[in-house]
N, C-alpha and C. Protein backbone atom coordinates (compact mmCIF):
# COMPACT_ATOMS: atom_id res chain seq x y z
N UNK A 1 65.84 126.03 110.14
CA UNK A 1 65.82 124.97 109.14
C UNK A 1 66.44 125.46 107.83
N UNK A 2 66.06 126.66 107.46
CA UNK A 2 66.45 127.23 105.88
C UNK A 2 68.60 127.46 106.64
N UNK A 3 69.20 127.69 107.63
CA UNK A 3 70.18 127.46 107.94
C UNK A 3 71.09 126.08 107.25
N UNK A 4 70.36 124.91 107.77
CA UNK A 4 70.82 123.84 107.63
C UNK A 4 70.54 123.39 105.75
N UNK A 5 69.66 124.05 105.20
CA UNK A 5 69.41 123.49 104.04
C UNK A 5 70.08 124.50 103.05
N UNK A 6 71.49 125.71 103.26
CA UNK A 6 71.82 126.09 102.57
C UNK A 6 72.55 125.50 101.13
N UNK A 7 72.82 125.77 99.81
CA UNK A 7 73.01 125.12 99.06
C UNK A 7 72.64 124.01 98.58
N UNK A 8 71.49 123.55 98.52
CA UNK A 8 70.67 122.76 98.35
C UNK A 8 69.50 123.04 97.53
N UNK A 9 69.48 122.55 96.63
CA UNK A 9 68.50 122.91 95.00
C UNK A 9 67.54 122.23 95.10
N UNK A 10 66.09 122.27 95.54
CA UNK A 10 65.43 121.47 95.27
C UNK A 10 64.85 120.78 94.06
N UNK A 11 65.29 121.40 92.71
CA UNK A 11 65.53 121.15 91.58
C UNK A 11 66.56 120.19 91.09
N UNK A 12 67.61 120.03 91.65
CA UNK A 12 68.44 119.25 92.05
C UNK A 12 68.34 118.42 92.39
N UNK A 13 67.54 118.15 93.65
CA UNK A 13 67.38 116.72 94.30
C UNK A 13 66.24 116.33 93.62
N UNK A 14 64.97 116.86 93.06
CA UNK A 14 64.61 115.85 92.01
C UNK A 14 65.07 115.34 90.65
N UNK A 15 65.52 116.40 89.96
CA UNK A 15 66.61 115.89 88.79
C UNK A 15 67.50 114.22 89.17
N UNK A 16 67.80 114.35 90.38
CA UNK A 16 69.01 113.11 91.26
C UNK A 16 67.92 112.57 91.40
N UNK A 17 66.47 112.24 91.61
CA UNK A 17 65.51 111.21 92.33
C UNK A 17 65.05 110.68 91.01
N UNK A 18 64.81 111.78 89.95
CA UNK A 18 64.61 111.46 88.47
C UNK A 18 64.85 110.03 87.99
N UNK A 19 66.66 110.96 87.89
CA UNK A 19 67.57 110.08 87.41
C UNK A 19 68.05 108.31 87.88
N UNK A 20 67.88 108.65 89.54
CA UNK A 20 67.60 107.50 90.07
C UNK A 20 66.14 106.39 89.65
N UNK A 21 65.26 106.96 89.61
CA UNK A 21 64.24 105.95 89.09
C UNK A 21 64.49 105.76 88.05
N UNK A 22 65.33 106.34 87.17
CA UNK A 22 65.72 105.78 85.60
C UNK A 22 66.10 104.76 85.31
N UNK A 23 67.18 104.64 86.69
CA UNK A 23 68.29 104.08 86.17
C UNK A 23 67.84 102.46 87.05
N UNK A 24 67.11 102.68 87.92
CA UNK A 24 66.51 101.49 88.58
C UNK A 24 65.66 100.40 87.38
N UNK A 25 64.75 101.35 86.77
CA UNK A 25 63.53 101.05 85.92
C UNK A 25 64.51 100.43 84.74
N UNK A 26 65.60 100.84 84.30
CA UNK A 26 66.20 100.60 82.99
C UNK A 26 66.95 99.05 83.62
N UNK A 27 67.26 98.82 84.63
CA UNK A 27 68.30 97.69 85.86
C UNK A 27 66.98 97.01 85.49
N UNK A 28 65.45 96.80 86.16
CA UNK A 28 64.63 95.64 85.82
C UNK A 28 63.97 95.67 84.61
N UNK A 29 64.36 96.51 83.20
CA UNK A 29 64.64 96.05 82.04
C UNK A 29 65.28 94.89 81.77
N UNK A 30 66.49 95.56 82.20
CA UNK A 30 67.54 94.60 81.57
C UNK A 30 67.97 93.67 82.21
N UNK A 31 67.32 93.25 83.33
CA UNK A 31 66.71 91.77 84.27
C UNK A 31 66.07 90.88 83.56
N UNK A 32 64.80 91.92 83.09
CA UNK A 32 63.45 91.09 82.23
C UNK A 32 64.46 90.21 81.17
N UNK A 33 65.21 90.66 80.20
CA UNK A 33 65.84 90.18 79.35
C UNK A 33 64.72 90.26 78.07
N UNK A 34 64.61 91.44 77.55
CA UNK A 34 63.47 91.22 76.75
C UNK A 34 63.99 91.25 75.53
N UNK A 35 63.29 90.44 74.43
CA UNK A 35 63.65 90.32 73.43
C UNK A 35 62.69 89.97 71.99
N UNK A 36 62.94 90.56 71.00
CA UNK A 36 61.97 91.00 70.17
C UNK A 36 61.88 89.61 68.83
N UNK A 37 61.25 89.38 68.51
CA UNK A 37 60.98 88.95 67.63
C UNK A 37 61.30 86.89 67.71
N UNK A 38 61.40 86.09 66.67
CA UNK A 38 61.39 85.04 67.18
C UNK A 38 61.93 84.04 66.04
N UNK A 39 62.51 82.94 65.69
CA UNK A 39 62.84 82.03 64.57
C UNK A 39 62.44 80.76 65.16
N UNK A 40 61.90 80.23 64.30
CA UNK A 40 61.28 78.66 64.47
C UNK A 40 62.45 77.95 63.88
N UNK A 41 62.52 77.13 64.48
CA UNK A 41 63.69 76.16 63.43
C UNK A 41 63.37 74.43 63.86
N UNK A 42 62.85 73.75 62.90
CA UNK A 42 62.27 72.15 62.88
C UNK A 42 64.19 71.19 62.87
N UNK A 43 63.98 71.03 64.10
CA UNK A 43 64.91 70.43 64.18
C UNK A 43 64.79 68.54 64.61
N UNK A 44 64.90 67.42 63.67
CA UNK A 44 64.58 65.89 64.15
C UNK A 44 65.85 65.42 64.67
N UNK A 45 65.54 65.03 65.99
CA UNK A 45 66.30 64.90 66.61
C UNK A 45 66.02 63.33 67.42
N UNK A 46 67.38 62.28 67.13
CA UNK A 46 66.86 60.92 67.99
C UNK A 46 67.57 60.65 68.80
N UNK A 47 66.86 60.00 69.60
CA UNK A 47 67.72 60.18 71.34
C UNK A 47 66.22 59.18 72.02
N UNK A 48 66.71 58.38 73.38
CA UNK A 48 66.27 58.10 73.95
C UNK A 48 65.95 59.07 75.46
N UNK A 49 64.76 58.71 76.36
CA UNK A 49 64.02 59.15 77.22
C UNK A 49 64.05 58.64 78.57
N UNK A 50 65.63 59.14 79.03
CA UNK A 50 65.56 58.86 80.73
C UNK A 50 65.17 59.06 81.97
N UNK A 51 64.84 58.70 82.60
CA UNK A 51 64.27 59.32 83.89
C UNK A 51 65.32 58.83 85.31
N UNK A 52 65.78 59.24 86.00
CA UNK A 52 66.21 58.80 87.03
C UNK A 52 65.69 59.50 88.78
N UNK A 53 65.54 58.46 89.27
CA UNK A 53 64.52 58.23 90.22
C UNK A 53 66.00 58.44 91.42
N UNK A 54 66.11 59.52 92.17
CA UNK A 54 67.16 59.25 93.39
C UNK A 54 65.97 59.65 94.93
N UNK A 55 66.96 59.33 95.38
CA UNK A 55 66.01 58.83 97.05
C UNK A 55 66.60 60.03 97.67
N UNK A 56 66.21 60.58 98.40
CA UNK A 56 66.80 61.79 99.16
C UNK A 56 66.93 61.85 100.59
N UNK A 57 66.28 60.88 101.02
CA UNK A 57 65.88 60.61 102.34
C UNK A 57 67.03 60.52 103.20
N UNK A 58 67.25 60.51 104.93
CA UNK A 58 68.11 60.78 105.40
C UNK A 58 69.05 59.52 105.73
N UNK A 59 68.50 58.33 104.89
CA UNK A 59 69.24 57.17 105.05
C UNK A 59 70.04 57.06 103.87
N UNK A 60 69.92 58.07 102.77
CA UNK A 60 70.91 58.18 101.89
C UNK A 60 72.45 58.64 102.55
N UNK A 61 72.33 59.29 103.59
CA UNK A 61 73.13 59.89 104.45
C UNK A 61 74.46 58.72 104.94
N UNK A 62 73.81 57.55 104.82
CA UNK A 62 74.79 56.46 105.19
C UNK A 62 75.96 56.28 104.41
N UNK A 63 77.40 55.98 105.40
CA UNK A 63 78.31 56.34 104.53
C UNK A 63 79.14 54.94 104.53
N UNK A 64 78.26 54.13 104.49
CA UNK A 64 78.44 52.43 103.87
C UNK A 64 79.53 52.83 102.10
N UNK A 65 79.01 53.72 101.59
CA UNK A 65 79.64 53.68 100.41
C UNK A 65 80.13 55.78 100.80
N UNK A 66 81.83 55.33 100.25
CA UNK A 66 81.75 57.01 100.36
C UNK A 66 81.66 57.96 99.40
N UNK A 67 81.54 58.89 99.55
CA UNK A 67 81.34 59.61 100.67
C UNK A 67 80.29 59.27 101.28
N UNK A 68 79.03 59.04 100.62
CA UNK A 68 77.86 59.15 101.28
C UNK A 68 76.91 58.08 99.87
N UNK A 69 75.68 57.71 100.54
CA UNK A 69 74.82 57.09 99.08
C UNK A 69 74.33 58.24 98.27
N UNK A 70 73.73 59.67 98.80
CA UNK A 70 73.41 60.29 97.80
C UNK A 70 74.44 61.24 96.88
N UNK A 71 75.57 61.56 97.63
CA UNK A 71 76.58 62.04 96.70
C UNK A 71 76.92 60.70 95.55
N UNK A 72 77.13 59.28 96.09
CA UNK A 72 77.63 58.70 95.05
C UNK A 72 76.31 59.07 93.78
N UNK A 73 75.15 58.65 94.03
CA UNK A 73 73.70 58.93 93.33
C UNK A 73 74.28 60.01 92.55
N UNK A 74 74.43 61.12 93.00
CA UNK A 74 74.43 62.52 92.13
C UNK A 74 76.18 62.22 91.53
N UNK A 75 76.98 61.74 91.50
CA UNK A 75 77.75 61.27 90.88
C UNK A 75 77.60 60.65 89.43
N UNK A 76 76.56 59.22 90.12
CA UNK A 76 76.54 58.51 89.04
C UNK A 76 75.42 59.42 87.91
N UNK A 77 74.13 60.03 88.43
CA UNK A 77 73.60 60.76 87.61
C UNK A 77 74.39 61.72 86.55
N UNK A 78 75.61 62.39 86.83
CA UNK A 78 76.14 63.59 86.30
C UNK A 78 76.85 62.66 85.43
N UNK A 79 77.27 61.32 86.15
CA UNK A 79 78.18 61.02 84.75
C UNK A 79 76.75 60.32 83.79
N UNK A 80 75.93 60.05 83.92
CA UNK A 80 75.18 59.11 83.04
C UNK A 80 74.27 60.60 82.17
N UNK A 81 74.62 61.70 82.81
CA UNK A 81 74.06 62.91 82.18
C UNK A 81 75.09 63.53 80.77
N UNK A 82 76.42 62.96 81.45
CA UNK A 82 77.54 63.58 80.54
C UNK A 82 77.63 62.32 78.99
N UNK A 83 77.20 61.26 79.59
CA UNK A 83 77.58 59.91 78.73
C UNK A 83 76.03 59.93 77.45
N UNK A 84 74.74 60.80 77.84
CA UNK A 84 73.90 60.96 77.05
C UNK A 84 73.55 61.49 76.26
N UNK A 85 74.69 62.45 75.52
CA UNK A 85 74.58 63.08 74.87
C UNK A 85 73.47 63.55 73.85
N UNK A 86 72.51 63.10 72.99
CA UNK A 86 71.52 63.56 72.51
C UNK A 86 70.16 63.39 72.96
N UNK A 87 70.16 61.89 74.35
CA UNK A 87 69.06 61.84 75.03
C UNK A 87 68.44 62.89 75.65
N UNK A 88 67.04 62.52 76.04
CA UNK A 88 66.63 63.64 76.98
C UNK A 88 66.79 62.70 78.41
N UNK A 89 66.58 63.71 79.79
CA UNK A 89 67.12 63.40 81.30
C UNK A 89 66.20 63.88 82.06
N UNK A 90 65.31 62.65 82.58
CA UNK A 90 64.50 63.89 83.75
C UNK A 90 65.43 63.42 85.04
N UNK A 91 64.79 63.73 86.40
CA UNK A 91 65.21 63.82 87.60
C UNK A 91 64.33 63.50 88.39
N UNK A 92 63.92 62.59 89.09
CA UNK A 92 62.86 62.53 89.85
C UNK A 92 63.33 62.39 91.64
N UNK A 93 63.38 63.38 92.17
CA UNK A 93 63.80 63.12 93.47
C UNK A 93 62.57 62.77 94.29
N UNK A 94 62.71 62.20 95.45
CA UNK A 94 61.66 61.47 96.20
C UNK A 94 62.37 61.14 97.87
N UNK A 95 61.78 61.26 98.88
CA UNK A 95 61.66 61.39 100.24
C UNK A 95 60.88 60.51 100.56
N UNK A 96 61.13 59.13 101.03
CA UNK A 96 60.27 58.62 101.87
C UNK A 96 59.61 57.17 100.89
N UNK A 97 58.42 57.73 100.99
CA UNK A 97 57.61 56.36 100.22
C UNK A 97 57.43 56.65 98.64
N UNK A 98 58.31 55.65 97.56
CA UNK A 98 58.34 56.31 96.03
C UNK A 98 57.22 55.27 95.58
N UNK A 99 55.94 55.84 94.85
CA UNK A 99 55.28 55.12 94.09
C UNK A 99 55.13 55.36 92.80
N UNK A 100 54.23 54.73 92.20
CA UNK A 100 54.00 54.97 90.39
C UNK A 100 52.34 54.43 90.65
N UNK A 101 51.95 55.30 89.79
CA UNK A 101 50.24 55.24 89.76
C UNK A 101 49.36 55.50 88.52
N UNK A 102 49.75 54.13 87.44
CA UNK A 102 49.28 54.59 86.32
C UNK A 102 47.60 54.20 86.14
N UNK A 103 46.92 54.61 85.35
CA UNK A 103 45.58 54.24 85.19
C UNK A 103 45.40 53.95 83.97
C-alpha cells in the first residue's frame, strides 16, 4: 500500500479538502444573496387591482381558436399585463370546478 501512495502528502490532501469546503461554503454564501442593512422608502402609488381567473383544464387544449384556448389566455394575459402599467396583477389558475366563497 505505502508503494502505491508514493508522493502523496497527507498534509496536502487536507489543505485540498480544506480549501474545497471553502470554496463550497463561500458558493452557498453567495447563493443566500445576503445583504446588510435596509432603506424604507414611502412610495403613493395609484393603480387599479386585477385579478385574472384562467382555466387550465384539458379542454383548454381545444384548438377551436389557435393555437390552442389556453395559449390564446396566456396571450391575452401578457398583453393585458404589458397594457397595465402601474396596476397591480394577480393570476388565478384553476382546473376543473372554479368557485368564489365569500362570507
Amino acid at each position: 500500500m505505502s508503494q502505491l501512495t508514493v508522493g502523496v502528502s497527507p498534509a496536502r490532501q487536507k489543505l485540498r479538502f480544506g480549501i474545497l469546503m471553502l470554496a463550497v461554503a463561500l458558493l452557498v454564501i453567495t447563493l443566500a444573496r445576503p445583504q446588510r442593512g435596509f432603506d424604507l422608502q414611502e412610495v403613493e402609488q395609484r393603480g387599479l387591482d386585477i385579478v385574472v381567473a384562467v382555466d387550465t383544464s384539458k379542454s383548454m387544449l381545444a384548438t377551436d381558436i389557435a393555437p390552442n384556448r389556453l395559449a390564446r389566455a396566456k396571450l391575452a394575459a401578457l398583453e393585458l399585463m404589458q397594457k397595465a402599467g402601474t396596476d397591480r396583477m394577480g393570476l388565478v389558475a384553476f382546473a376543473g370546478d372554479a368557485f368564489w366563497n365569500v362570507r
